[in-house]
PDB file of N, CA and C in Angstrom:
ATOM      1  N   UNK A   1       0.850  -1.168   0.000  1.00  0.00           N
ATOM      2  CA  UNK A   1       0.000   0.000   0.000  1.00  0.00           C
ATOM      3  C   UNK A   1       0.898   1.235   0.000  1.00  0.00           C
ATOM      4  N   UNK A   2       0.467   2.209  -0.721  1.00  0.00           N
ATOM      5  CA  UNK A   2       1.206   3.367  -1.153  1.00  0.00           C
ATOM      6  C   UNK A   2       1.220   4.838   0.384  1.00  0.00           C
ATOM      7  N   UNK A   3       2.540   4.891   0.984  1.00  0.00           N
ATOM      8  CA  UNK A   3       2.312   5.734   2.111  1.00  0.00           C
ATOM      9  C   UNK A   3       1.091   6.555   1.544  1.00  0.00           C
ATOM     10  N   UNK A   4       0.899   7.141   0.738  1.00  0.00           N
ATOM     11  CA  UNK A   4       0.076   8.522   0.576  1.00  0.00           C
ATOM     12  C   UNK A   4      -1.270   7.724   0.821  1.00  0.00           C
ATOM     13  N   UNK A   5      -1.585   6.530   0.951  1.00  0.00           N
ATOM     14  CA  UNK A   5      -3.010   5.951   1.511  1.00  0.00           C
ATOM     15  C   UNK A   5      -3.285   5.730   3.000  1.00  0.00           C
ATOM     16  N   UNK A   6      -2.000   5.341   3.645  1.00  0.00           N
ATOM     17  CA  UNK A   6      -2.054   5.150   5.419  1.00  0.00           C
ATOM     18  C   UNK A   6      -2.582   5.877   5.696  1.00  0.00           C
ATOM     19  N   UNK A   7      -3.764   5.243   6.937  1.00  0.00           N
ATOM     20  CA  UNK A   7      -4.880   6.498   7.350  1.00  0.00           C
ATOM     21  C   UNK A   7      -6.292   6.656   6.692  1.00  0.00           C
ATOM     22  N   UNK A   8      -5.904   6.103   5.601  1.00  0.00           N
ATOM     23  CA  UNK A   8      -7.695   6.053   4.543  1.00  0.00           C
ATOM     24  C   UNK A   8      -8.074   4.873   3.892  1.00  0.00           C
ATOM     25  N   UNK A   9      -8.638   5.110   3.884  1.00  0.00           N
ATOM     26  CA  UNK A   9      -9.621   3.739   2.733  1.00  0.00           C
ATOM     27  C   UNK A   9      -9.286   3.096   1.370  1.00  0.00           C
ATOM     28  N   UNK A  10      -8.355   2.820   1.067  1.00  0.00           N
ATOM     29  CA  UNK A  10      -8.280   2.124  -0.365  1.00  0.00           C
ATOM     30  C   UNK A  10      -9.464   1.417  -0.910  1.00  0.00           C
ATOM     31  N   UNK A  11      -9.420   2.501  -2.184  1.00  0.00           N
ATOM     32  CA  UNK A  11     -10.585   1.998  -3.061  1.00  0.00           C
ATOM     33  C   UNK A  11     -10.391   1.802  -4.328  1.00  0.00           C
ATOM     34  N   UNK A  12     -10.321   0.628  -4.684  1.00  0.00           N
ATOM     35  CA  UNK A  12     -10.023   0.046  -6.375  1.00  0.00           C
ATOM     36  C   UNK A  12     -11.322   0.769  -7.215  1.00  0.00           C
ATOM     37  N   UNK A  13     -10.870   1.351  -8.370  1.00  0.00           N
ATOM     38  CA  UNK A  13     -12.241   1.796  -9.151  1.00  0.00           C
ATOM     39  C   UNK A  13     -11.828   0.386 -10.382  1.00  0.00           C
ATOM     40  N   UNK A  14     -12.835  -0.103 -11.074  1.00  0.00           N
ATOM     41  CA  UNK A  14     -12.610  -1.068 -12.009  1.00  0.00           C
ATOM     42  C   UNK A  14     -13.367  -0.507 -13.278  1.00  0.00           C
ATOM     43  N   UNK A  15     -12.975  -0.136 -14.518  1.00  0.00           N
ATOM     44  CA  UNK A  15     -13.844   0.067 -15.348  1.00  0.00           C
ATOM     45  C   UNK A  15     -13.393  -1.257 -16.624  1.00  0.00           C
ATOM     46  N   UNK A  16     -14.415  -1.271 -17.686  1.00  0.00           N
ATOM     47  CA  UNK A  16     -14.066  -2.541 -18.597  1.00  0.00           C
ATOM     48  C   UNK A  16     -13.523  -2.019 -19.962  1.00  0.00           C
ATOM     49  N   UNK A  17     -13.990  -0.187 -20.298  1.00  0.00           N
ATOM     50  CA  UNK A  17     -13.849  -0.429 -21.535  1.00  0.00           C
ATOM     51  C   UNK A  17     -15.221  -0.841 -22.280  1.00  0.00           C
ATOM     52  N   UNK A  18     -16.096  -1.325 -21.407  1.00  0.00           N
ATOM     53  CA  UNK A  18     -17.773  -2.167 -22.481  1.00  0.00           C
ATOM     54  C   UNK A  18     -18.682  -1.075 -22.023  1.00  0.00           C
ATOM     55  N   UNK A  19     -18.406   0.270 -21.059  1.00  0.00           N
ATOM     56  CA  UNK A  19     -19.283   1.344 -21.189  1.00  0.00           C
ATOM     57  C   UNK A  19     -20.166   1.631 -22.072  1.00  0.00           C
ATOM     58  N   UNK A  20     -21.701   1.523 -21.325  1.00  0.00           N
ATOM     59  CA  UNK A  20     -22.179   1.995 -22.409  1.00  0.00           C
ATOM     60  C   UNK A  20     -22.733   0.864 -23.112  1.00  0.00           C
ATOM     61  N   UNK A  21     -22.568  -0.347 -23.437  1.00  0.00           N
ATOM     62  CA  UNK A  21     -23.274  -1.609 -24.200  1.00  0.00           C
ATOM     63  C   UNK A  21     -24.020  -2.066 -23.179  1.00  0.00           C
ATOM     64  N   UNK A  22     -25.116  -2.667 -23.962  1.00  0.00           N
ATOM     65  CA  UNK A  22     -26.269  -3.848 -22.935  1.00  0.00           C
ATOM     66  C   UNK A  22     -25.435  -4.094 -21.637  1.00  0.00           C
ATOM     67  N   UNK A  23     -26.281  -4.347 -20.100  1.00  0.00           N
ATOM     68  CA  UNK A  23     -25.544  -4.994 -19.227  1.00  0.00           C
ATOM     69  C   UNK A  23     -25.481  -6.732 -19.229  1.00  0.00           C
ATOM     70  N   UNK A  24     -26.042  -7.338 -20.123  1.00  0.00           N
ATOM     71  CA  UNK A  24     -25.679  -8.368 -20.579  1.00  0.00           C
ATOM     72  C   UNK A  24     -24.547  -8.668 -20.935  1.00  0.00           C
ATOM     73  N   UNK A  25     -23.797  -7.572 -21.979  1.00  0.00           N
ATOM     74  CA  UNK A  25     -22.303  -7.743 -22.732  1.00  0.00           C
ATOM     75  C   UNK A  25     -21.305  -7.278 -21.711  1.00  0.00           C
ATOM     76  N   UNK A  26     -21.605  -6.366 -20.830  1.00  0.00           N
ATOM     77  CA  UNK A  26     -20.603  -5.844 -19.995  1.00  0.00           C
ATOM     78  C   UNK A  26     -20.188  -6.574 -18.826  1.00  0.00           C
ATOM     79  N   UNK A  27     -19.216  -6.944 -18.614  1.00  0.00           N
ATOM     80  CA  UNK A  27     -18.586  -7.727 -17.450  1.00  0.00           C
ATOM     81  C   UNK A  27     -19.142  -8.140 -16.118  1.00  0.00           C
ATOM     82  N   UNK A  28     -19.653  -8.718 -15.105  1.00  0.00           N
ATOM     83  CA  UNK A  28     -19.900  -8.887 -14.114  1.00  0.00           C
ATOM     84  C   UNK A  28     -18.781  -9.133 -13.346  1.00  0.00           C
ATOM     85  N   UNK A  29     -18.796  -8.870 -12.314  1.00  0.00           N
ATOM     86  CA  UNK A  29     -17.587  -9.308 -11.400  1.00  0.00           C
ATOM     87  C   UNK A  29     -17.875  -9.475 -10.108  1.00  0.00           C
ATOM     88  N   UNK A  30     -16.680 -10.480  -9.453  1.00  0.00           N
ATOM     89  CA  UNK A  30     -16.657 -10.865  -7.982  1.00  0.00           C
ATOM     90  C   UNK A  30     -15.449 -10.425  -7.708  1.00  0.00           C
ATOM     91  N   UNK A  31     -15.273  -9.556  -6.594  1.00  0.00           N
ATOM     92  CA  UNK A  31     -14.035  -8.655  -5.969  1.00  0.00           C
ATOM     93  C   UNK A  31     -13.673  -9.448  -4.922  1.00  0.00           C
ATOM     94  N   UNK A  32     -12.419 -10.115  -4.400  1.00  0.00           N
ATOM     95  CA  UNK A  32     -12.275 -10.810  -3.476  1.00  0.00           C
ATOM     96  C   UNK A  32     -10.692  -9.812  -2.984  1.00  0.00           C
ATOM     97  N   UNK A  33     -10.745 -10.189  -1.523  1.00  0.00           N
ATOM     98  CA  UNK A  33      -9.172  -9.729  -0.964  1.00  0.00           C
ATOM     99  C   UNK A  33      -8.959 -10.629  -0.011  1.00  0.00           C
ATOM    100  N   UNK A  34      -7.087 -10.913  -0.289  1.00  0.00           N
ATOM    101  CA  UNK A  34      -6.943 -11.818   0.468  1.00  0.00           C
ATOM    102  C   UNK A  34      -7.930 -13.501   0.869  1.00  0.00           C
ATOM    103  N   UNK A  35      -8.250 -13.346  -0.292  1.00  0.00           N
ATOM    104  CA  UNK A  35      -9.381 -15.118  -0.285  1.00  0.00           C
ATOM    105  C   UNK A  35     -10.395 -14.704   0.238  1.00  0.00           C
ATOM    106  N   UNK A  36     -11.098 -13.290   0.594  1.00  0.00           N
ATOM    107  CA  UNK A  36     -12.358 -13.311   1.250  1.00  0.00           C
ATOM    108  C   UNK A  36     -13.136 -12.886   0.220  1.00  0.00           C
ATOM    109  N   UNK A  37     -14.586 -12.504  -0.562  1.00  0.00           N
ATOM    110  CA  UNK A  37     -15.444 -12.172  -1.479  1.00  0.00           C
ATOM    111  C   UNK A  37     -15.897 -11.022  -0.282  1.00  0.00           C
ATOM    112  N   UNK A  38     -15.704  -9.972  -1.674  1.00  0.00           N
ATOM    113  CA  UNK A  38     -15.738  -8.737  -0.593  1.00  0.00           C
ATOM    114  C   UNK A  38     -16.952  -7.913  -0.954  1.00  0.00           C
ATOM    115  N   UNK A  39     -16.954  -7.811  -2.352  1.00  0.00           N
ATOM    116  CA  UNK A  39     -17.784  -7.011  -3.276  1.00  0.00           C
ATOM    117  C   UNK A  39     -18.481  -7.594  -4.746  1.00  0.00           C
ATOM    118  N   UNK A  40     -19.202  -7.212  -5.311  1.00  0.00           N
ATOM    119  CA  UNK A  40     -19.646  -7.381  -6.500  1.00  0.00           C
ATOM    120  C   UNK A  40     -19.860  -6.380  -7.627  1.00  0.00           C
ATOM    121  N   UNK A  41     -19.415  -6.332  -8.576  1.00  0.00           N
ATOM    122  CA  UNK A  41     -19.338  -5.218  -9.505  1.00  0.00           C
ATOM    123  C   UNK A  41     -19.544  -5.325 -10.618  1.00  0.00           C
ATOM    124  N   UNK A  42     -19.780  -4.218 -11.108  1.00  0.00           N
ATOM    125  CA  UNK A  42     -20.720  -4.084 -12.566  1.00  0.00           C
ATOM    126  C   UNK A  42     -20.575  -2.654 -13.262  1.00  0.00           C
ATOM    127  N   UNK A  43     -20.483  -2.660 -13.974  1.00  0.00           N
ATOM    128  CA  UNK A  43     -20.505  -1.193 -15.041  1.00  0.00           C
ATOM    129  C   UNK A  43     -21.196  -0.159 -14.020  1.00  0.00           C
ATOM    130  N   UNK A  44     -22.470  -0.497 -13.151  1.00  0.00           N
ATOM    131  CA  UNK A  44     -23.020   0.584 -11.881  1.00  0.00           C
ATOM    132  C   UNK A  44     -22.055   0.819 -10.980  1.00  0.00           C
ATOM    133  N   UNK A  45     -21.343  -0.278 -10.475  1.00  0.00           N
ATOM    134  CA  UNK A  45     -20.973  -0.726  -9.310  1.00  0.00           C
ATOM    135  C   UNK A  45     -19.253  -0.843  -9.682  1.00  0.00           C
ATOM    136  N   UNK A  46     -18.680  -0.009  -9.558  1.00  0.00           N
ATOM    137  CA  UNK A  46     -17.239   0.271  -9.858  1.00  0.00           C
ATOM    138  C   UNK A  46     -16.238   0.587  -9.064  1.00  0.00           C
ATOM    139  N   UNK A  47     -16.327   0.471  -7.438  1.00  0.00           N
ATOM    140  CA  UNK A  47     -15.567   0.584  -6.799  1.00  0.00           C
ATOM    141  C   UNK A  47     -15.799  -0.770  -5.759  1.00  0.00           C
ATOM    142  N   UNK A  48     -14.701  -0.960  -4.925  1.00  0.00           N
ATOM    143  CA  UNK A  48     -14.552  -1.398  -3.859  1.00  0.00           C
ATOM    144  C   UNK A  48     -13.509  -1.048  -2.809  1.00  0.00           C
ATOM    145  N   UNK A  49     -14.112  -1.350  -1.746  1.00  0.00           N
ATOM    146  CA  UNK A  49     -12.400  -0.766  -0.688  1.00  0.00           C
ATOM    147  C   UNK A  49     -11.958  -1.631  -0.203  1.00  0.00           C
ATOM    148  N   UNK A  50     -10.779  -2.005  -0.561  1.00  0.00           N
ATOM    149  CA  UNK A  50      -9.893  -2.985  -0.729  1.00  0.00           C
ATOM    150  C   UNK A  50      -9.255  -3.034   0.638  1.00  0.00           C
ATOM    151  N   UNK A  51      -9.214  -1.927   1.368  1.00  0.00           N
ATOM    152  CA  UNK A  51      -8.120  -1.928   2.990  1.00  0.00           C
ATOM    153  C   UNK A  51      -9.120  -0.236   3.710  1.00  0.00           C
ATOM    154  N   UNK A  52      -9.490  -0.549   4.970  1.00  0.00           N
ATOM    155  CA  UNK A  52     -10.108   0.208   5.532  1.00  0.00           C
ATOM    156  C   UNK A  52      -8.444   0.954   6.553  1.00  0.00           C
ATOM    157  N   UNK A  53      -9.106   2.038   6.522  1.00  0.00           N
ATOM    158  CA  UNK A  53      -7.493   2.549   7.437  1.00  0.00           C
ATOM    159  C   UNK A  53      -6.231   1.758   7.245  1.00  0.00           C
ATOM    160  N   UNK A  54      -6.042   2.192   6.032  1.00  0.00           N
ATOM    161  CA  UNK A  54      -4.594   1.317   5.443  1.00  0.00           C
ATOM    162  C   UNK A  54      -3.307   1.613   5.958  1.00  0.00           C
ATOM    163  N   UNK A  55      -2.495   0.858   5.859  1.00  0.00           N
ATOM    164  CA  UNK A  55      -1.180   0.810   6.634  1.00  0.00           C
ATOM    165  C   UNK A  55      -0.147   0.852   5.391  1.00  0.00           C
ATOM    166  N   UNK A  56       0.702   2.099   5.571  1.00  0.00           N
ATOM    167  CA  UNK A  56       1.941   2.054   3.984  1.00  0.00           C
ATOM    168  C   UNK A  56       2.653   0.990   4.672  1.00  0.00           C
ATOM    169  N   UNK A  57       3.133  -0.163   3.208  1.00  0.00           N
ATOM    170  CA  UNK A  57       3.690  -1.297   2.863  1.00  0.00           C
ATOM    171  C   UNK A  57       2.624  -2.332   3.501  1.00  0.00           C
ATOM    172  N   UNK A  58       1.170  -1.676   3.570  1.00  0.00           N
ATOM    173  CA  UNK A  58       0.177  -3.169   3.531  1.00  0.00           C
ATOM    174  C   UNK A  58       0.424  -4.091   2.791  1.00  0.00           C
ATOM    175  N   UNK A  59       0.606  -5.249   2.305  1.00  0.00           N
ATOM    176  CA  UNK A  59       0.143  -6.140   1.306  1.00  0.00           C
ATOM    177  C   UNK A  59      -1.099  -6.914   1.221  1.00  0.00           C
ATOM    178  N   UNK A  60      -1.534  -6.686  -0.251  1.00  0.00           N
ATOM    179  CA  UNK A  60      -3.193  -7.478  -0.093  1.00  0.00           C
ATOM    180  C   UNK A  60      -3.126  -8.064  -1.417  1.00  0.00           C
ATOM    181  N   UNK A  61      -4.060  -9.451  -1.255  1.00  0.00           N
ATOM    182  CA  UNK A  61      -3.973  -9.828  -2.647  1.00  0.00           C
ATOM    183  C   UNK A  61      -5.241  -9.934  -2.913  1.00  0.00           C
ATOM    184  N   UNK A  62      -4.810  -9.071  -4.159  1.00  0.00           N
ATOM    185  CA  UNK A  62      -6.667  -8.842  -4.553  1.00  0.00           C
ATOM    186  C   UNK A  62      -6.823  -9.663  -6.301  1.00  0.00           C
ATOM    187  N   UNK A  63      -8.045 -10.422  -6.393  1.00  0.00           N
ATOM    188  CA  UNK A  63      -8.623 -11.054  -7.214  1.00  0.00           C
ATOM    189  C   UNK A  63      -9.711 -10.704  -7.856  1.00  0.00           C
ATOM    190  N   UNK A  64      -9.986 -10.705  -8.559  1.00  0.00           N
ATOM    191  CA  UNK A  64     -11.719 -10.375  -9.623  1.00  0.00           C
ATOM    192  C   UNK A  64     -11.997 -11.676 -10.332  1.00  0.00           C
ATOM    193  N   UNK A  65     -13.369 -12.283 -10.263  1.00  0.00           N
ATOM    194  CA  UNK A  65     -13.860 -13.413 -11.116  1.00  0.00           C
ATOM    195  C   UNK A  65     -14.816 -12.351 -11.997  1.00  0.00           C
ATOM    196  N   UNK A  66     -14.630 -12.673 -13.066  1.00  0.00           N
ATOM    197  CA  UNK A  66     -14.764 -11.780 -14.137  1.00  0.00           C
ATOM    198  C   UNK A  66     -16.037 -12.789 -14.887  1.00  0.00           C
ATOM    199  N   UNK A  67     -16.893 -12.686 -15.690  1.00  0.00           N
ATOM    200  CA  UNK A  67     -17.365 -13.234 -16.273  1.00  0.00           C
ATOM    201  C   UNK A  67     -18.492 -12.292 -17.169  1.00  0.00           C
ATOM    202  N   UNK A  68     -18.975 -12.521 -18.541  1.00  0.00           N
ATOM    203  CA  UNK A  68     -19.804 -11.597 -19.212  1.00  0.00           C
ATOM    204  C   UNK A  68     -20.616 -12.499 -20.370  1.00  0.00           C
ATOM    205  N   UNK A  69     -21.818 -11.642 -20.736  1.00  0.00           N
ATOM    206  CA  UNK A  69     -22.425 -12.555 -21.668  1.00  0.00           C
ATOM    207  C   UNK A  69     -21.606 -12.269 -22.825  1.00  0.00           C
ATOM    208  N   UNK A  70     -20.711 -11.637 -23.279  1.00  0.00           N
ATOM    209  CA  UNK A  70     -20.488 -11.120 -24.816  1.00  0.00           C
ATOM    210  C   UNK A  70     -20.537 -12.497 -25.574  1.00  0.00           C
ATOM    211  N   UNK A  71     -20.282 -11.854 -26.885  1.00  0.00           N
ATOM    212  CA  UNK A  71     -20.323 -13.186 -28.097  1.00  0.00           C
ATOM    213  C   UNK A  71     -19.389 -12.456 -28.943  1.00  0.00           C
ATOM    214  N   UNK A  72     -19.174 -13.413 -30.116  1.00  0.00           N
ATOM    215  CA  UNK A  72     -17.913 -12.315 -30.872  1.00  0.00           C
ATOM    216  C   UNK A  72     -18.171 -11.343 -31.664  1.00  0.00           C
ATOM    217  N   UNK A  73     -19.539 -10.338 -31.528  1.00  0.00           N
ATOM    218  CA  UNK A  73     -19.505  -9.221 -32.094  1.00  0.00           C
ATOM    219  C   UNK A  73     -19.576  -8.404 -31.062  1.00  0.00           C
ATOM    220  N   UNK A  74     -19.292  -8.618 -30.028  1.00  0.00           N
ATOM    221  CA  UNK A  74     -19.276  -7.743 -28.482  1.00  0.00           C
ATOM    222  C   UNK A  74     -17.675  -7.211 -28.963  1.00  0.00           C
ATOM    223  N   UNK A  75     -17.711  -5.730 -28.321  1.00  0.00           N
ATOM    224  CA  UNK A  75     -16.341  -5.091 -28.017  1.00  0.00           C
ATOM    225  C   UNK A  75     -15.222  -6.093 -27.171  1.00  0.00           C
ATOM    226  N   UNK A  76     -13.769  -5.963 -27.190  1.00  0.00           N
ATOM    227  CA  UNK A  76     -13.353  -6.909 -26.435  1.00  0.00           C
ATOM    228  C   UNK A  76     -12.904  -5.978 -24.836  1.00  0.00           C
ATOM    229  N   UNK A  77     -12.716  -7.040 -23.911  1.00  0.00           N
ATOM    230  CA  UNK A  77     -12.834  -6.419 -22.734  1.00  0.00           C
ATOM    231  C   UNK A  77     -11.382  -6.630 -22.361  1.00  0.00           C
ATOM    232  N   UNK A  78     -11.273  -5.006 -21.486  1.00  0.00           N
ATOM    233  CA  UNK A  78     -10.570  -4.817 -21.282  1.00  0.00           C
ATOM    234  C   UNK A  78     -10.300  -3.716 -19.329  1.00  0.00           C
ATOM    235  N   UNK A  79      -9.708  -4.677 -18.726  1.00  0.00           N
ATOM    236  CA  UNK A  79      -9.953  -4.262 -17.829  1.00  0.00           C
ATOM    237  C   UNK A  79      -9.072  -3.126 -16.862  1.00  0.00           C
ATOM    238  N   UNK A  80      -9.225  -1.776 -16.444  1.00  0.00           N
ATOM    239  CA  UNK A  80      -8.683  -1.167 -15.893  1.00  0.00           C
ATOM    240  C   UNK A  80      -8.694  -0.441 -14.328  1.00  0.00           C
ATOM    241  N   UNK A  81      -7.705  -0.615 -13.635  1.00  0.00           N
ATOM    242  CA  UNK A  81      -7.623  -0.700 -12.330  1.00  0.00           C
ATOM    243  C   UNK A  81      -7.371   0.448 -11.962  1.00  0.00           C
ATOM    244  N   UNK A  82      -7.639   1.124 -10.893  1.00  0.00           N
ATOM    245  CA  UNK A  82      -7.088   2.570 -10.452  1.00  0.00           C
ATOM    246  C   UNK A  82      -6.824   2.579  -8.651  1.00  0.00           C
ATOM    247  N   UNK A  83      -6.237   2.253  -8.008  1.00  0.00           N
ATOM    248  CA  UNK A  83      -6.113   2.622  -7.000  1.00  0.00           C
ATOM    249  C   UNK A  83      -6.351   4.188  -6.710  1.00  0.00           C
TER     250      UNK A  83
END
């Protein structure tokens, strides 16, 4: 964890890139940290907080189960992270 977070909330924003198409085509997701299922996310639903009152040089291991209806005329997905 990045000193400039110790003290606050780490919050992953996740976007796909499928903005904007059916929520059928756009990604669903399961947010897990450290092996626990923390959150659920969706093109609405784009954040999670990954470490409550974070500690600089936390380590967390964070996972997403990703899954979407697309087919191959769907945009391809592409996923971006933002601490």
């Amino acid at each position: 964890m990045p000193k400039e977070l110790a003290g606050h909330d780490a919050v992953l924003e996740v976007t796909t890139g499928c903005e904007g198409f059916w929520d059928f085509i756009n990604p669903q997701m399961l947010g897990y940290v450290d092996g626990k299922l923390i959150h659920a996310l969706d093109q609405n639903h784009r954040e999670i907080i990954i470490a409550k009152n974070a500690k600089a040089g936390q380590k967390l291991l964070v996972a997403l189960y990703v899954y979407s209806g697309r087919d191959k005329e769907s945009p391809a997905i592409e996923l971006n992270m933002t601490l």
